[in-house]
Protein backbone atom coordinates (compact mmCIF):
# COMPACT_ATOMS: atom_id res chain seq x y z
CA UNK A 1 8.17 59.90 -2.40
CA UNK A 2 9.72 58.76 -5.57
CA UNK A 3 13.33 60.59 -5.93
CA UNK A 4 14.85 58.73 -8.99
CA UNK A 5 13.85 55.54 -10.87
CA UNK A 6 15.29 53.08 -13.46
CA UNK A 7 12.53 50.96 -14.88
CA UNK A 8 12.77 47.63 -14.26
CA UNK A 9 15.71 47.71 -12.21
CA UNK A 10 15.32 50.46 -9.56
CA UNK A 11 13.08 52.74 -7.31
CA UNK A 12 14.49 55.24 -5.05
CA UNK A 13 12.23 56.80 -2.43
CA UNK A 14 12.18 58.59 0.86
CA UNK A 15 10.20 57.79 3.63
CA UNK A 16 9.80 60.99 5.66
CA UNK A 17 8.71 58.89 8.71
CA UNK A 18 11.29 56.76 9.51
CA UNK A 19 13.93 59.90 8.11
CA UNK A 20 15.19 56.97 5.39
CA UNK A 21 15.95 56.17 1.93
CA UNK A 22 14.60 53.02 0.66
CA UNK A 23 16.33 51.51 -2.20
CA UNK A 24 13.74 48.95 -4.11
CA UNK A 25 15.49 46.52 -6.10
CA UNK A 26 14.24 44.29 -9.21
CA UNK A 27 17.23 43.83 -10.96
CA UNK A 28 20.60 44.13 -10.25
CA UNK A 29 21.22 44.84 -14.27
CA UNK A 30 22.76 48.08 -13.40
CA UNK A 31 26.10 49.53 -14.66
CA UNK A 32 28.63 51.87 -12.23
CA UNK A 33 27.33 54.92 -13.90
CA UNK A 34 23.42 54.39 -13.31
CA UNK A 35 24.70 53.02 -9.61
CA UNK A 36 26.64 56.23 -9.40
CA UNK A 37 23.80 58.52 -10.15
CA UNK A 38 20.67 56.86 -8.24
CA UNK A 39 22.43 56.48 -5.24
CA UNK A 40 25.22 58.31 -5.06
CA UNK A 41 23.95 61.67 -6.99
CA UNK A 42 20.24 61.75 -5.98
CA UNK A 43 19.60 59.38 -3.24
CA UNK A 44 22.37 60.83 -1.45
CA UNK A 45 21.88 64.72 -2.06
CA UNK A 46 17.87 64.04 -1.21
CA UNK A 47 18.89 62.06 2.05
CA UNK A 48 21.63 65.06 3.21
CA UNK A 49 18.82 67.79 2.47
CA UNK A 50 16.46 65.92 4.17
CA UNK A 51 18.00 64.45 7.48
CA UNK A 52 18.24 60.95 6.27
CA UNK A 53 19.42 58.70 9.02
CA UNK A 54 19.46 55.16 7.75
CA UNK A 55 19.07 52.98 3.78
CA UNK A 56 17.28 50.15 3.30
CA UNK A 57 17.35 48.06 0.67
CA UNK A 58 14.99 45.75 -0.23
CA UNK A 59 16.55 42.88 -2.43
CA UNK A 60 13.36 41.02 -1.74
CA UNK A 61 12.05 40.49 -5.34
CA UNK A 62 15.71 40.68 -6.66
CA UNK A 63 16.98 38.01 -9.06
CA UNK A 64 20.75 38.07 -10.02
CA UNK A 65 24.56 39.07 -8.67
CA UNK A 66 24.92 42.46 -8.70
CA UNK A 67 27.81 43.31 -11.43
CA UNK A 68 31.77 43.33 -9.77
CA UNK A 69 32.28 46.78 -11.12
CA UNK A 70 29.08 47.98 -8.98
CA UNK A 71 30.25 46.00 -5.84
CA UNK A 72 33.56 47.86 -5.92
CA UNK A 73 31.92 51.07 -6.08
CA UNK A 74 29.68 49.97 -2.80
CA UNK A 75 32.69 48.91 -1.03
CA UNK A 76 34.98 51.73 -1.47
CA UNK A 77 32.39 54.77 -1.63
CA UNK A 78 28.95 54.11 -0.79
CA UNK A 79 29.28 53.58 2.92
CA UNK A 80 32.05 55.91 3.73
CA UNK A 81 29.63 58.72 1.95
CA UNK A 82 26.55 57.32 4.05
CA UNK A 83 28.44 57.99 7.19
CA UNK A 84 29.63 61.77 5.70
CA UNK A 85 25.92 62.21 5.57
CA UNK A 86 24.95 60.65 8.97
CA UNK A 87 23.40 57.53 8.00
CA UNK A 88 23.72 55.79 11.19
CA UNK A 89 21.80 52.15 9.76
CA UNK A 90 22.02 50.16 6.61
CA UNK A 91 18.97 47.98 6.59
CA UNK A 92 19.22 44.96 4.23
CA UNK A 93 16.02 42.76 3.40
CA UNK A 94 17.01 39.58 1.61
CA UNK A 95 16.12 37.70 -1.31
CA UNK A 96 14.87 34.44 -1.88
CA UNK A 97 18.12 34.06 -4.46
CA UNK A 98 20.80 32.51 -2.96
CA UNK A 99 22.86 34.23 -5.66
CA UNK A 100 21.10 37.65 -4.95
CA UNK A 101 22.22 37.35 -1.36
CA UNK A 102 26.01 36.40 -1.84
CA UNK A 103 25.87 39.50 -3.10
CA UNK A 104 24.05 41.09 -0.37
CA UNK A 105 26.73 39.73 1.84
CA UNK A 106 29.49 40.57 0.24
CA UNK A 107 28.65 44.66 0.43
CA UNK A 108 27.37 44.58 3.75
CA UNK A 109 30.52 42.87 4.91
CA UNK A 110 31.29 46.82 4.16
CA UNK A 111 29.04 48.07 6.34
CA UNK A 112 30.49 47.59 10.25
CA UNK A 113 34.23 48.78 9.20
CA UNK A 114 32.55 52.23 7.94
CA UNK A 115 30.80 52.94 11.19
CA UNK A 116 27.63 52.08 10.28
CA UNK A 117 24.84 49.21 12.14
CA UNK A 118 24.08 46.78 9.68
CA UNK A 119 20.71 45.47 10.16
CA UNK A 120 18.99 42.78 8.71
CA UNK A 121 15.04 42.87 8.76
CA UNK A 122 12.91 40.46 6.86
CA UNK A 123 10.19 42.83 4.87
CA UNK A 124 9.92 46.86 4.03
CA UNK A 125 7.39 47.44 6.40
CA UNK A 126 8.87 45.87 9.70
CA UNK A 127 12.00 47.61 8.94
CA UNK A 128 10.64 50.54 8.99
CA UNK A 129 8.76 50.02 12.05
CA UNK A 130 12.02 49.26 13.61
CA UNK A 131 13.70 52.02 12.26
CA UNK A 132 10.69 54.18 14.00
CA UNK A 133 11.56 53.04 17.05
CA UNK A 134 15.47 53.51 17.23
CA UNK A 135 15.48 56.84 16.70
């Protein structure tokens, strides 16, 4: 289920299976503000309602470095509110862009500190399989 979209940059959906949001990335043209509002307005409110237990984010068809502004914003909010909510697992699923992933790996450096599993799976589908399984 869709919960909020930016065209051509983001989709944000649920996936009432695997309790989990699923962040889909195309570009990381974004400013704070969108950022803000996506994930931390209606991804988050959806995924407390809901039970949400773990984010993915699939950076798969992603081109670009997400903007510094953006980063901050991931490292000082974004996983301290995931664990308010109980997101116990961030699932990350790379790009083919090495510049796309430095920037991958640069937030999820911010993952471990907040008390969260950082998890890296290689496609949507497998992740959620796994995410099926560790319940």
């Amino acid at each position: 289920m869709i919960v909020h979209e930016i065209p051509g940059v983001l989709v944000v959906e649920w996936n009432e299976e695997a309790k989990t949001m699923v962040d889909t990335w195309s570009n990381y043209t974004i400013t704070a503000a969108q950022f803000r509002d996506a994930v931390l307005g209606k991804g988050v409110a959806w995924a407390r309602v809901h039970g949400g237990r773990a984010w993915i984010v699939d950076s798969s068809k992603t081109k670009g470095a997400m903007p510094a502004e953006v980063q901050k914003l991931i490292e000082t909010e974004v996983f301290k509110t995931f664990k308010s909510i109980g997101v116990k697992y961030f699932v990350t699923i790379k790009s083919g862009s090495a510049i796309t992933n430095m920037s991958i790996s640069s937030y999820s450096a911010h993952v471990g500190p907040a008390g969260i599993q950082l998890v890296e799976i290689p496609d949507k589908d497998k992740a959620i399989a796994w995410l099926k399984e560790h319940r």
